[in-house]
C-alpha atoms as a PDB file:
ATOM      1  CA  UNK A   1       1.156  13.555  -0.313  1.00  0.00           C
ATOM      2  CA  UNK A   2       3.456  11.102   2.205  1.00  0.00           C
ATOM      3  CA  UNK A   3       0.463  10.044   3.546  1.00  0.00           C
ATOM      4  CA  UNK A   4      -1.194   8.334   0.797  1.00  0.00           C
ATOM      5  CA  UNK A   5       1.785   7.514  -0.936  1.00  0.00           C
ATOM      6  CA  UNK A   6       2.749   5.014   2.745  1.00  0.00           C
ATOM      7  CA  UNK A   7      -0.885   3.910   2.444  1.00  0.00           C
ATOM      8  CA  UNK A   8      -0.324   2.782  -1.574  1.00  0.00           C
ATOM      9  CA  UNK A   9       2.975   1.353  -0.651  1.00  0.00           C
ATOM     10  CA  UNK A  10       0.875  -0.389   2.394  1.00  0.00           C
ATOM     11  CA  UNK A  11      -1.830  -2.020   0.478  1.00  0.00           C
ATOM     12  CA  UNK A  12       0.630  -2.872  -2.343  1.00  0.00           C
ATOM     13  CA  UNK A  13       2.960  -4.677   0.711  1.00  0.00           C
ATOM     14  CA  UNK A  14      -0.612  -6.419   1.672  1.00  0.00           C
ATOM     15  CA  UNK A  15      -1.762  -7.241  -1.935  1.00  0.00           C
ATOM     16  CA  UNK A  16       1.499  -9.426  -2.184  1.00  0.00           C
ATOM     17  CA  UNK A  17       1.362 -10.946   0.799  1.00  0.00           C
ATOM     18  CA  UNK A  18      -2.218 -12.201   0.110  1.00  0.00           C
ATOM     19  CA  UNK A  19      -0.830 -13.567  -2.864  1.00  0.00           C
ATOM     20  CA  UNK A  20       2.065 -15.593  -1.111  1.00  0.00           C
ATOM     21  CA  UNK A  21      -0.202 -16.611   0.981  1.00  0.00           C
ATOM     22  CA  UNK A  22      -2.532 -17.905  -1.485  1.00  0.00           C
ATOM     23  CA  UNK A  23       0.994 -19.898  -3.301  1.00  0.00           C
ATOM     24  CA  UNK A  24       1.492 -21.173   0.140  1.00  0.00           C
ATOM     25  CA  UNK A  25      -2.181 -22.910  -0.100  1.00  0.00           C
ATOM     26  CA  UNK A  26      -2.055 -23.415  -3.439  1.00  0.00           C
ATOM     27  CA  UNK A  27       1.562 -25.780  -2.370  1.00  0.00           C
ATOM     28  CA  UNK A  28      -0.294 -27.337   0.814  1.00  0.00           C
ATOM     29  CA  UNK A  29       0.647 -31.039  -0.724  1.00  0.00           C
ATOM     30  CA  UNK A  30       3.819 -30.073  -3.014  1.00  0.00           C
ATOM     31  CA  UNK A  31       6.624 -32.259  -1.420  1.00  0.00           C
ATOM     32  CA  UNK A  32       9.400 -29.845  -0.062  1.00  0.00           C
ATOM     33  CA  UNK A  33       7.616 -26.620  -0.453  1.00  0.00           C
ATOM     34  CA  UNK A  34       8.707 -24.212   2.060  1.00  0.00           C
ATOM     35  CA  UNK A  35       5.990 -21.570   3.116  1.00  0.00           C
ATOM     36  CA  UNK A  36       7.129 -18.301   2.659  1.00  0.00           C
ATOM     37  CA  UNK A  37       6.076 -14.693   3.927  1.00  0.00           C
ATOM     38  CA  UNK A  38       6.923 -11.388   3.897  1.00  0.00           C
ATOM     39  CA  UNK A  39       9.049  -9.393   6.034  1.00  0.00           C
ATOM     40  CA  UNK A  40       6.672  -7.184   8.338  1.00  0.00           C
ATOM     41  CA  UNK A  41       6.029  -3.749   6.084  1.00  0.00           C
ATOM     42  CA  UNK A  42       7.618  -0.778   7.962  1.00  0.00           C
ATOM     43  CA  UNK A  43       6.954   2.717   7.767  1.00  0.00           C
ATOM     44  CA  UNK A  44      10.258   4.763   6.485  1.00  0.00           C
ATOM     45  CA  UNK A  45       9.380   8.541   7.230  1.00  0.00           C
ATOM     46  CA  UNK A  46      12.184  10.936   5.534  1.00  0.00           C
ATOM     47  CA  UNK A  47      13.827  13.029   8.250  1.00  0.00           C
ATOM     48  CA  UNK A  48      13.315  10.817  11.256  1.00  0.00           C
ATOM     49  CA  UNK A  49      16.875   9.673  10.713  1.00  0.00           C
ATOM     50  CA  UNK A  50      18.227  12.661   8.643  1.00  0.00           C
ATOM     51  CA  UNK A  51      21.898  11.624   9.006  1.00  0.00           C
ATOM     52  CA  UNK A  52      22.018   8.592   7.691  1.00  0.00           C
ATOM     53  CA  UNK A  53      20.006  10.059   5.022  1.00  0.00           C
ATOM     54  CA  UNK A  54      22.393  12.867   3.846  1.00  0.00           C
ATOM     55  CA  UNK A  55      20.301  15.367   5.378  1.00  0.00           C
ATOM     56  CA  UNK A  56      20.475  17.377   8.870  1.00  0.00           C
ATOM     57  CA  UNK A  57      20.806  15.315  11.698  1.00  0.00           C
ATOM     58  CA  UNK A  58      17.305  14.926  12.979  1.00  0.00           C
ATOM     59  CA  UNK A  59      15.870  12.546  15.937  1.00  0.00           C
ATOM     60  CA  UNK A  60      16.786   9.450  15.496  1.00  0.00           C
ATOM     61  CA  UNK A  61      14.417   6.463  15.663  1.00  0.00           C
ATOM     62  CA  UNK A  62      12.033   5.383  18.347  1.00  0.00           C
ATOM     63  CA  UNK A  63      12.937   2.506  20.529  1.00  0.00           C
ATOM     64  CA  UNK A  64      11.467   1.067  23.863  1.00  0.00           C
ATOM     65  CA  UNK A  65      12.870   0.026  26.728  1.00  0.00           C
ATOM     66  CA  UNK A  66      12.263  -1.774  30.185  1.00  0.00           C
ATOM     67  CA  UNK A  67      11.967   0.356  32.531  1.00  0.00           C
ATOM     68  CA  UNK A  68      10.690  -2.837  35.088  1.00  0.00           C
ATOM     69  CA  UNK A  69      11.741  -6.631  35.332  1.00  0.00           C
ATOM     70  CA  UNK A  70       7.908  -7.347  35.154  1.00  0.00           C
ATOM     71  CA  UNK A  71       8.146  -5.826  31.258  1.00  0.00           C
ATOM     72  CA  UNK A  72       7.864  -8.776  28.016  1.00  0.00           C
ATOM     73  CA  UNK A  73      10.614  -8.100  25.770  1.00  0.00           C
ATOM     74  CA  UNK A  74       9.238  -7.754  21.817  1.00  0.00           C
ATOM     75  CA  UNK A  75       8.887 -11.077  20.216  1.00  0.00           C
ATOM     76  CA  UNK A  76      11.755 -11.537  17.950  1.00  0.00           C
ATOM     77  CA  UNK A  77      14.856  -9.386  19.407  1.00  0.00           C
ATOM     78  CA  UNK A  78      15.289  -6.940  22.083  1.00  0.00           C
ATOM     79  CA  UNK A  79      12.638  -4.064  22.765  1.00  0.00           C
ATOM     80  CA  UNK A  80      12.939  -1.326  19.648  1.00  0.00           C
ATOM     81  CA  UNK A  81      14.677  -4.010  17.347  1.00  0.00           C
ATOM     82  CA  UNK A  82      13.500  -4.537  13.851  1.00  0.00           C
ATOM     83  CA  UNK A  83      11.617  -7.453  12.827  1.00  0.00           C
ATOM     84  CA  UNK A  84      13.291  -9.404  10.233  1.00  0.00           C
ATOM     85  CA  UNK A  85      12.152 -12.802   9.700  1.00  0.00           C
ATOM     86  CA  UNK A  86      13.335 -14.512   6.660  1.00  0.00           C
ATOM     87  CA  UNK A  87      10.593 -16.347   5.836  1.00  0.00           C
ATOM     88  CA  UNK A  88       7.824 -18.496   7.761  1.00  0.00           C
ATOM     89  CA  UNK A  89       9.154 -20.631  10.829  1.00  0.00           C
ATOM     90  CA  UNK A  90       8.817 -24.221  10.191  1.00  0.00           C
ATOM     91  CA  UNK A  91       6.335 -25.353  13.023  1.00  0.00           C
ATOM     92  CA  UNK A  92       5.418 -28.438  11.355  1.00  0.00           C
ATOM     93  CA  UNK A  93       6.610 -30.636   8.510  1.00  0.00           C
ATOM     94  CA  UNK A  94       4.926 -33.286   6.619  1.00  0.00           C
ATOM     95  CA  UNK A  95       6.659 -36.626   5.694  1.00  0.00           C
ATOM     96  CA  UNK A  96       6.985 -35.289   2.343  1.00  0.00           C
ATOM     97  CA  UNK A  97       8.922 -32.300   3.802  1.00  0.00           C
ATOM     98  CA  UNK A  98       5.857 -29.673   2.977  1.00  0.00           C
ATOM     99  CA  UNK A  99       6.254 -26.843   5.889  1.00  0.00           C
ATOM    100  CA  UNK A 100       2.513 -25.203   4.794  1.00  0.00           C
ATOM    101  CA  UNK A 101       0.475 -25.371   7.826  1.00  0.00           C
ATOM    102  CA  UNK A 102      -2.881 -24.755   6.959  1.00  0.00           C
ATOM    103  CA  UNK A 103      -4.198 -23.449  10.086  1.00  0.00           C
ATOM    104  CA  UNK A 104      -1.362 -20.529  10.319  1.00  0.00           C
ATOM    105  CA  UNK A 105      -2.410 -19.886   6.747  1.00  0.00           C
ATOM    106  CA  UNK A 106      -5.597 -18.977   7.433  1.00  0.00           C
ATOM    107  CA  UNK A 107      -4.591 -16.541   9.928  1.00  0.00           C
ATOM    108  CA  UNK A 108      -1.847 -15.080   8.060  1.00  0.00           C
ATOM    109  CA  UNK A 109      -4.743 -14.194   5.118  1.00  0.00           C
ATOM    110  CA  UNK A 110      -7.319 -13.157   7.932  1.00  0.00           C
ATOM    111  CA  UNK A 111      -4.641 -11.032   9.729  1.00  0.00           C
ATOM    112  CA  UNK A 112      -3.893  -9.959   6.395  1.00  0.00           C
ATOM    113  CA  UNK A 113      -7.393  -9.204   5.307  1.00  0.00           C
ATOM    114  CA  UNK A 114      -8.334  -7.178   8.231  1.00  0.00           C
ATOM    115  CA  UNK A 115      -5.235  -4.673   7.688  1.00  0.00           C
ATOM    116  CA  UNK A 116      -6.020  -3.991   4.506  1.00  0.00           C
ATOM    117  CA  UNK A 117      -9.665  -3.467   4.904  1.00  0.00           C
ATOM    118  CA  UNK A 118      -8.240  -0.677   7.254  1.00  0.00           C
ATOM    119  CA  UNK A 119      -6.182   0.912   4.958  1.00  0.00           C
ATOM    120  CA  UNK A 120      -8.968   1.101   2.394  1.00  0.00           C
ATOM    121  CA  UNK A 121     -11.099   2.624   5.491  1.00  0.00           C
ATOM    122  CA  UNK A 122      -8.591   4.919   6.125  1.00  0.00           C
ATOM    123  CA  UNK A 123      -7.512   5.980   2.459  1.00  0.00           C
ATOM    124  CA  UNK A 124     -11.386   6.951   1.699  1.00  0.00           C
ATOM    125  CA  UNK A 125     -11.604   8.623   4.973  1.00  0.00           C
ATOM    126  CA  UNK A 126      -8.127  10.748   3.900  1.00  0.00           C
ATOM    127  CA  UNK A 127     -10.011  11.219   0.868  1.00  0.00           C
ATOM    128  CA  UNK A 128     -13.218  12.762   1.968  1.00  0.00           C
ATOM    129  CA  UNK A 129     -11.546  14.884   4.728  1.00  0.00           C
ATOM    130  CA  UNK A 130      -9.430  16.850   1.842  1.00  0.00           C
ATOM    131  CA  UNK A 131     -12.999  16.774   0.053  1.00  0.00           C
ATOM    132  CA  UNK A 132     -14.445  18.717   2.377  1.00  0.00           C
ATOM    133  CA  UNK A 133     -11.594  20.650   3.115  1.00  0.00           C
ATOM    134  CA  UNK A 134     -11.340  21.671  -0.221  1.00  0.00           C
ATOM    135  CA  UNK A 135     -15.078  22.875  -0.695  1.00  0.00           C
ATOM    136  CA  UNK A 136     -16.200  26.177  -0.304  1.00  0.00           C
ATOM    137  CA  UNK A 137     -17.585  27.484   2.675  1.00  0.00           C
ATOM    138  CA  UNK A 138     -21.578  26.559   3.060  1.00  0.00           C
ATOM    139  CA  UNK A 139     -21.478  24.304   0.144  1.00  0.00           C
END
């Protein structure tokens, strides 16, 4: 089924990023270690954009706009843009060159954390509703 197979592929994109995050730590006082991350998981649904899939040419993807002046553009690009970051953003370095800030660490892995305790929620919820569905009636 597409849906649990996006919510595998979402805690295995979480499961690595804990670990990253955990090298990132681990690297706190390694002169020149760069803090890395991973690029924000996205949901690919076949058929949104069937022509540049081979397929028929379906809707295309969703993007926002600004309708009103008084409207924040997305962090990172324009409204609708993808979210590509190459890695952490130095914010602070150490003499030593070390870019691992602790603090951001710890709410990358909380951040991180609280997503995937929602997939889990959701993947046993999934679960049990095709559970039920697939009782018999009265049972």
């Amino acid at each position: 089924m597409p849906l649990f197979a996006m919510l595998k592929s979402r805690l295995g994109y979480l499961s690595d990023r804990q670990r990253l995050i955990a090298e990132n730590v681990a690297n706190s006082d390694t002169p020149n270690y760069i803090s890395r991350d991973l690029k924000p998981f996205k949901v690919t649904q076949p058929g949104l954009d069937g022509a540049a899939q081979g397929g028929t040419a379906g809707p295309g993807p969703v993007t926002l706009s600004v309708t009103s002046g008084m409207h924040l553009a997305a962090a990172g690009g324009t409204p609708g843009s993808d979210w590509r970051p190459e890695g952490s953003p130095d914010s602070e370095s150490t003499l030593t060159g070390n870019s691992v800030v602790l603090e951001e660490e710890m709410m990358k892995m909380s951040e991180s954390r609280t997503a995937y305790q929602a997939a889990v929620s959701f993947y046993e919820r999934s679960l049990s509703m095709l559970q039920m569905a697939a009782k018999r009636p009265g049972q």
